[in-house]
C-alpha atoms as a PDB file:
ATOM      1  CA  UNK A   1     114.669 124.423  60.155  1.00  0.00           C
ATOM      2  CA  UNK A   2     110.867 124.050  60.741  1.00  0.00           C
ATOM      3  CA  UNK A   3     108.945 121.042  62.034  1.00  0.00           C
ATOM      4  CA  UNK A   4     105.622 121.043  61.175  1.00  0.00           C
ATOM      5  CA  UNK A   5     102.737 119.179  63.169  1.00  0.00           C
ATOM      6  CA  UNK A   6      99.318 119.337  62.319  1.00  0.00           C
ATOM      7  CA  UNK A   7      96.353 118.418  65.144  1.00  0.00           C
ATOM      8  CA  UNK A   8      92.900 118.541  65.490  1.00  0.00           C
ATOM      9  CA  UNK A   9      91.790 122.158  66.057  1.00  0.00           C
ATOM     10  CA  UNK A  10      91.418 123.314  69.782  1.00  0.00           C
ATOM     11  CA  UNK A  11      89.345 126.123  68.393  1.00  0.00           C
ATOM     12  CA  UNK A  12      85.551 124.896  68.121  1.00  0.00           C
ATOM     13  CA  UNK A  13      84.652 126.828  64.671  1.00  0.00           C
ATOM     14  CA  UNK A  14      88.162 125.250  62.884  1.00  0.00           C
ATOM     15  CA  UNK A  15      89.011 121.544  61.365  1.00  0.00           C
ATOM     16  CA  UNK A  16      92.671 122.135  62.218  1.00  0.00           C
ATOM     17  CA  UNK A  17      95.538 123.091  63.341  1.00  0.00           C
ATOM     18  CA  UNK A  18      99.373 123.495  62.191  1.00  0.00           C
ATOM     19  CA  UNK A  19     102.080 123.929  64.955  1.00  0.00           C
ATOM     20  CA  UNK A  20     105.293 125.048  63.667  1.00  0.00           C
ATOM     21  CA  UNK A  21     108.202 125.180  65.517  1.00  0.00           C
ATOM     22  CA  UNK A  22     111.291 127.288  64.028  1.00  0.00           C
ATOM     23  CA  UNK A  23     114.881 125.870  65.630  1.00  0.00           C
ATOM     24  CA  UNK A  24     118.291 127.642  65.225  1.00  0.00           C
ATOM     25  CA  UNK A  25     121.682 125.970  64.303  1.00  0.00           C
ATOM     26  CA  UNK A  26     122.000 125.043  67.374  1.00  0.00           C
ATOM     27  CA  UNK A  27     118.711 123.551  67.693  1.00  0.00           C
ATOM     28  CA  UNK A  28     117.202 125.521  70.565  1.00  0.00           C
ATOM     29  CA  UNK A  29     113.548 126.406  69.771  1.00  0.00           C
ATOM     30  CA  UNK A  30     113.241 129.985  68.357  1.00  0.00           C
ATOM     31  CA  UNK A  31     109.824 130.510  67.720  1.00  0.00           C
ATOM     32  CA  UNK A  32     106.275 128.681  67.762  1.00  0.00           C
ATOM     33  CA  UNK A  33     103.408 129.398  66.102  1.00  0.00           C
ATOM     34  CA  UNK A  34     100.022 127.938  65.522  1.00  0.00           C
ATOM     35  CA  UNK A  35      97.427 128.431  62.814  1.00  0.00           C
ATOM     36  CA  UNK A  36      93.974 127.207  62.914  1.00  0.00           C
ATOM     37  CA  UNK A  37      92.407 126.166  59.759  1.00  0.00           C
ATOM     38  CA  UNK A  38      89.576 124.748  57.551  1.00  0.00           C
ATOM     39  CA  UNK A  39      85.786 125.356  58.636  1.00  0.00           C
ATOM     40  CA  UNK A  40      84.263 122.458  61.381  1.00  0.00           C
ATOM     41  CA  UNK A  41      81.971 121.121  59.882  1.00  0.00           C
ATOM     42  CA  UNK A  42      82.380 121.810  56.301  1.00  0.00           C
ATOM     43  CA  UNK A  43      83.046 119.007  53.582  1.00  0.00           C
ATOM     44  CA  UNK A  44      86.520 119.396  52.056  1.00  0.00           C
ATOM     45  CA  UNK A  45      88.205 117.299  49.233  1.00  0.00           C
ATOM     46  CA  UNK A  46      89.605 114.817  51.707  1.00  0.00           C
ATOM     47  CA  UNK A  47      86.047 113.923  52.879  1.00  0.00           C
ATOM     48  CA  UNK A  48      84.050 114.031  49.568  1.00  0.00           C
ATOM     49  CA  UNK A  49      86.756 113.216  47.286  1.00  0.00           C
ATOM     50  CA  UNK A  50      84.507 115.378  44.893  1.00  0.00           C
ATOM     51  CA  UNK A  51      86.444 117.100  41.645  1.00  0.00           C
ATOM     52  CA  UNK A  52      83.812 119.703  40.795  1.00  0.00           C
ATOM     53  CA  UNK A  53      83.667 120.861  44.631  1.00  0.00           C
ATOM     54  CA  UNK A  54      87.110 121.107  44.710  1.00  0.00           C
ATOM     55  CA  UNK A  55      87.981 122.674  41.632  1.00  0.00           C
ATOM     56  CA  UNK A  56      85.060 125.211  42.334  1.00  0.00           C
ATOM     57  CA  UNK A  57      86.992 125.826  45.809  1.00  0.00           C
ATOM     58  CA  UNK A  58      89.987 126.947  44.110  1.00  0.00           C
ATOM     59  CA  UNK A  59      88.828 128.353  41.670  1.00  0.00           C
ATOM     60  CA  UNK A  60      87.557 130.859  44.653  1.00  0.00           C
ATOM     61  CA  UNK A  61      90.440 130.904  46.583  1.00  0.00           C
ATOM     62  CA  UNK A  62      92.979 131.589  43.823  1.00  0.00           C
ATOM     63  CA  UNK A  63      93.050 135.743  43.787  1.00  0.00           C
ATOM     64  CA  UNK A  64      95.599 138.128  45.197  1.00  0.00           C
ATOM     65  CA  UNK A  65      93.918 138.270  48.410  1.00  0.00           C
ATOM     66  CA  UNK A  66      95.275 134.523  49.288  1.00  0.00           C
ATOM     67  CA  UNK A  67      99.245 134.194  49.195  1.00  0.00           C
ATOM     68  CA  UNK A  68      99.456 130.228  48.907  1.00  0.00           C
ATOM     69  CA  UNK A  69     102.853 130.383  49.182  1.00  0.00           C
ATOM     70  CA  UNK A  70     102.791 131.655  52.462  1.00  0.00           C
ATOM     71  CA  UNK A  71     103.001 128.653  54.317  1.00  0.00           C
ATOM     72  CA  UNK A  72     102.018 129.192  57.713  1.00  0.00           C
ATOM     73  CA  UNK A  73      98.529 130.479  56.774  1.00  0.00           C
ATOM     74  CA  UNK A  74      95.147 129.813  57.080  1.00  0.00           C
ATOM     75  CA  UNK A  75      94.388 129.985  53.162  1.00  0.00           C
ATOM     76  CA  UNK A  76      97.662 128.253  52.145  1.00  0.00           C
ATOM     77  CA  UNK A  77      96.913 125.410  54.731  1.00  0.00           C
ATOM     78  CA  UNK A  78      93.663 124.757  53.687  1.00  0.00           C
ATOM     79  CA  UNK A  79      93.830 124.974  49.590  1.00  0.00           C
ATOM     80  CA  UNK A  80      97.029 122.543  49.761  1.00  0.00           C
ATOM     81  CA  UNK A  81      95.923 120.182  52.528  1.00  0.00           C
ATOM     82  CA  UNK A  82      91.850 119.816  52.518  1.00  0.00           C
ATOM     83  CA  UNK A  83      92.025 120.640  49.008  1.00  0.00           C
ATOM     84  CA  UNK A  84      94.668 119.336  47.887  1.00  0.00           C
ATOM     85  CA  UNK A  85      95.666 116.994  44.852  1.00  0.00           C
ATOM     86  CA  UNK A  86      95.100 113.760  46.521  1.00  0.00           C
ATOM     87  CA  UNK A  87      91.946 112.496  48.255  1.00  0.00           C
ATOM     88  CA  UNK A  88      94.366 111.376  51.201  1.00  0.00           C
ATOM     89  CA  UNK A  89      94.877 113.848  54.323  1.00  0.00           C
ATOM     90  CA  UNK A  90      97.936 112.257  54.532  1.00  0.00           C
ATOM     91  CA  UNK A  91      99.406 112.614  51.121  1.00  0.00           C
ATOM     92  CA  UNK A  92      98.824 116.002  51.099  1.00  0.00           C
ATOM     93  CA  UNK A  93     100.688 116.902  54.016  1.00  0.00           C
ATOM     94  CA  UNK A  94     103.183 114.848  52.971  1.00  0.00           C
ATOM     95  CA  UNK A  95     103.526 117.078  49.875  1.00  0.00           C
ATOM     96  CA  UNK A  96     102.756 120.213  51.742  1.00  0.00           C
ATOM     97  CA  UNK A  97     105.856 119.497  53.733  1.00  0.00           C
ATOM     98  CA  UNK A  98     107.815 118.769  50.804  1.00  0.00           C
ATOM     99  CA  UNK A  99     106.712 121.885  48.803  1.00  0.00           C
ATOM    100  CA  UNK A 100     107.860 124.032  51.365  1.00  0.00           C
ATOM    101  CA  UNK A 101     110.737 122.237  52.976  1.00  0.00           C
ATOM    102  CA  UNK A 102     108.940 121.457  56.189  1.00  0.00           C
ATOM    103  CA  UNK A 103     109.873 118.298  58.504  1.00  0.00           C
END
């Protein structure tokens, strides 16, 4: 199983970051591993709520460079979080977690 928790970047060039934390069966903690995402002080989708800016972001970030499916990176973070379907932070980490069967 992995718990997801996403914080305010302690790195002073990103927007955020996602801790994950990987337990065995017997819930011990196996691994941890943090990944710091989206630009400071950048507008994303959750802050403009603009549909041309966002659909002109993915529309940049959707090559075979960027593996969105890969959940614990950078790219994947950011395209399905801060520029996400929904205008809400919230929501989209709510479906984030979902899409990847995260807790």
């Amino acid at each position: 199983m992995v718990k997801m928790v996403i914080k305010q970047s302690t790195n002073a060039k990103k927007k955020l970051m996602a801790i994950f934390y990987e337990t065995g069966k017997d819930g011990k903690l196996k691994k941890k591993k943090t990944t710091h995402f989206g630009q400071r002080d950048a507008p994303d989708f959750t802050i403009t709520g603009d549909k041309e800016q966002r659909k002109r972001y993915r529309n940049r970030h959707t090559n075979a460079r960027e593996n969105h499916s890969a959940y614990m990176t950078a790219g994947a973070l950011s395209y399905h979080i801060l520029w996400g379907a929904s205008k809400s932070r919230s929501a989209n980490i709510s479906a984030y977690k979902k899409r990847f069967g995260l807790t």
